[in-house]
C-alpha atoms as a PDB file:
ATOM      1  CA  UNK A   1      53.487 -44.761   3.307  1.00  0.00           C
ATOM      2  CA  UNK A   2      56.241 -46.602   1.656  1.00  0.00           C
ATOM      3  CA  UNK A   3      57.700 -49.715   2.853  1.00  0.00           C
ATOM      4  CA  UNK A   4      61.298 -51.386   2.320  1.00  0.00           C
ATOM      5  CA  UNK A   5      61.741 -54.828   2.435  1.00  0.00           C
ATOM      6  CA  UNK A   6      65.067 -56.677   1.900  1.00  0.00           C
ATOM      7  CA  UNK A   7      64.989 -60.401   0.428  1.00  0.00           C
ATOM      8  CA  UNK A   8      66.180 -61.852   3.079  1.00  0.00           C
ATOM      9  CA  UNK A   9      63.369 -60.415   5.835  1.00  0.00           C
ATOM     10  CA  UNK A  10      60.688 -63.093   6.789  1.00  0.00           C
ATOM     11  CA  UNK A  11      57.069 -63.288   5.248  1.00  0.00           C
ATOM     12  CA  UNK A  12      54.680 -64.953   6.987  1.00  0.00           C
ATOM     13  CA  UNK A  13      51.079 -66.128   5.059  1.00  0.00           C
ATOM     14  CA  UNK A  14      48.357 -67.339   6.788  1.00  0.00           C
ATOM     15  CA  UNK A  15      45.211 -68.278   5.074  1.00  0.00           C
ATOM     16  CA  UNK A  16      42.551 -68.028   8.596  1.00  0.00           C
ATOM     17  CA  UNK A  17      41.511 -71.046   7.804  1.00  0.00           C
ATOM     18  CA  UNK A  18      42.847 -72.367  11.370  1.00  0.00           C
ATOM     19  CA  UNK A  19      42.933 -69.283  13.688  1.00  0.00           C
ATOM     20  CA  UNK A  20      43.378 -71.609  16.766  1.00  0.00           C
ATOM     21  CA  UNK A  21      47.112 -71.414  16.244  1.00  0.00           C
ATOM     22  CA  UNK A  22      49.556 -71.890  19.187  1.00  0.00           C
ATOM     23  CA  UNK A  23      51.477 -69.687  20.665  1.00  0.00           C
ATOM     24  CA  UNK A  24      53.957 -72.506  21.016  1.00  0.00           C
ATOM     25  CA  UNK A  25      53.880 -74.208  17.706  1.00  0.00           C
ATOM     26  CA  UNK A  26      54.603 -70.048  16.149  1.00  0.00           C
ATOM     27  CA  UNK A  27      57.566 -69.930  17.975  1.00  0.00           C
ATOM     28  CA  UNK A  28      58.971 -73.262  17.239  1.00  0.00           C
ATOM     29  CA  UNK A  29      58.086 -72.526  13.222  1.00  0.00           C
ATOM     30  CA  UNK A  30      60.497 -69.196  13.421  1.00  0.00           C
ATOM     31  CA  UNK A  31      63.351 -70.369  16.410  1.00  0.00           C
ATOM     32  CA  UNK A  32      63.731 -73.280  13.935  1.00  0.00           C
ATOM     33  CA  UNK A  33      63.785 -71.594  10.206  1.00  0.00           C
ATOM     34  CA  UNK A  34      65.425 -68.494  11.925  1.00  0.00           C
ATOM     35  CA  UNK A  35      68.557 -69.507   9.865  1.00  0.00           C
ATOM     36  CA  UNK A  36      67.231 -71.506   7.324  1.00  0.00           C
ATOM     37  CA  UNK A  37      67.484 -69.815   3.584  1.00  0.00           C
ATOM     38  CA  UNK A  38      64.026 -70.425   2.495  1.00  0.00           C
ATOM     39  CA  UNK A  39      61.854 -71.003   4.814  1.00  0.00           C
ATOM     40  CA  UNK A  40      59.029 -73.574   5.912  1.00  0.00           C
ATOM     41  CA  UNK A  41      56.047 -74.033   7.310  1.00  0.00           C
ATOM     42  CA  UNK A  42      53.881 -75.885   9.950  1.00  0.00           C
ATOM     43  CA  UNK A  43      52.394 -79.280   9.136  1.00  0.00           C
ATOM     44  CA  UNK A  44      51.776 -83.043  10.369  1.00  0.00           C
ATOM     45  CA  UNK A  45      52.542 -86.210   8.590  1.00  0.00           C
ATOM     46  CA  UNK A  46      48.911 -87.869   6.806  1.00  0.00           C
ATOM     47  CA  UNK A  47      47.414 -90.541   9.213  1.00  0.00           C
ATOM     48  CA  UNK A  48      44.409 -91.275   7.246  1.00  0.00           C
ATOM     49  CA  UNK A  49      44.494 -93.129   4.303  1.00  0.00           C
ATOM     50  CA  UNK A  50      44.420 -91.766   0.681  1.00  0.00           C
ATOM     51  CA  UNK A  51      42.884 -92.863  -2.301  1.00  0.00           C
ATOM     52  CA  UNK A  52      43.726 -91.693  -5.906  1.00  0.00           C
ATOM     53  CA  UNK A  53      40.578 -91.818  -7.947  1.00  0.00           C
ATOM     54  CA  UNK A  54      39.689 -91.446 -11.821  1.00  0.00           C
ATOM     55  CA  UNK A  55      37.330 -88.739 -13.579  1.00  0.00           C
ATOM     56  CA  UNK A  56      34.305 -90.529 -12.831  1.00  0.00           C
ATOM     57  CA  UNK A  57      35.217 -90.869  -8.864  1.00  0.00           C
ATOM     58  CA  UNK A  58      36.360 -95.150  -8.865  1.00  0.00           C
ATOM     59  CA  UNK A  59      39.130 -95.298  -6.594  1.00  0.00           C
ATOM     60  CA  UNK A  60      41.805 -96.947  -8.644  1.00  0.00           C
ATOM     61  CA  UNK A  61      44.979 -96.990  -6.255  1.00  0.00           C
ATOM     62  CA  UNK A  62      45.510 -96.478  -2.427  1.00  0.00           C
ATOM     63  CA  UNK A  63      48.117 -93.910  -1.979  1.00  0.00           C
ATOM     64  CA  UNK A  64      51.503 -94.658   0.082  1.00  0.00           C
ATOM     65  CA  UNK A  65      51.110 -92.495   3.255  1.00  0.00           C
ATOM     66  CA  UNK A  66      54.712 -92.459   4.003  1.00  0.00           C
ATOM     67  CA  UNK A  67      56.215 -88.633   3.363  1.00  0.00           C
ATOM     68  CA  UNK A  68      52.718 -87.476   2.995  1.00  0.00           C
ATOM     69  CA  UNK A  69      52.315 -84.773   5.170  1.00  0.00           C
ATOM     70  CA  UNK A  70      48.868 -81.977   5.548  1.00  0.00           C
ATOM     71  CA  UNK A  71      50.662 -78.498   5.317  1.00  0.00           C
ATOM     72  CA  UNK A  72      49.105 -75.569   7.776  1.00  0.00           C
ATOM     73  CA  UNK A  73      49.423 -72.034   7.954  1.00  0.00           C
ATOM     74  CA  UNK A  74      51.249 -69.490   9.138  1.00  0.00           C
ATOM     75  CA  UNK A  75      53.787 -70.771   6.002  1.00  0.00           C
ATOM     76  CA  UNK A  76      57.464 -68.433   6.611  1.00  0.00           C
ATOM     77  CA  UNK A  77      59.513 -67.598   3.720  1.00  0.00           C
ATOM     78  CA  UNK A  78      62.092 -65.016   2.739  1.00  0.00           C
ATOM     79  CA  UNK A  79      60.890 -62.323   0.544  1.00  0.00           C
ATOM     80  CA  UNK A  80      63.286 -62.638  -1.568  1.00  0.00           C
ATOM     81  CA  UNK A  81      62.249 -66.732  -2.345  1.00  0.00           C
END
């Protein structure tokens, strides 16, 4: 069975890592991207704090939270991007 898709029909990719998802927070990913180009996905901003270590596991820096932000699946993109 053959299927057609244009390149600017939605793909979403979800990794079932996290099946618990919302009904609510699916519907707010596509009413909001609905007429976005590319797409996005679901995520929260970091509220723990991150460390940046070297080869041998010393932490060297503490990492800036601010515009960190954990990414979660489903992710929405056009097929086309």
């Amino acid at each position: 069975m053959a299927c057609e898709v244009a390149a600017d029909d939605w793909v979403l990719v979800h990794d079932a890592a996290r099946p618990c998802l919302g009904r609510a927070d699916l519907h707010r990913l596509v009413e909001d991207l609905c007429d976005h180009p590319v797409g996005g996905l679901l995520g929260v901003p970091v509220r723990d704090t991150m460390k940046r270590c070297a080869a041998d596991g010393s932490i060297v820096a503490t990492v800036d939270r601010a515009g960190l932000w954990h990414a979660y699946t489903p992710q929405m993109f056009r097929f086309g991007s």
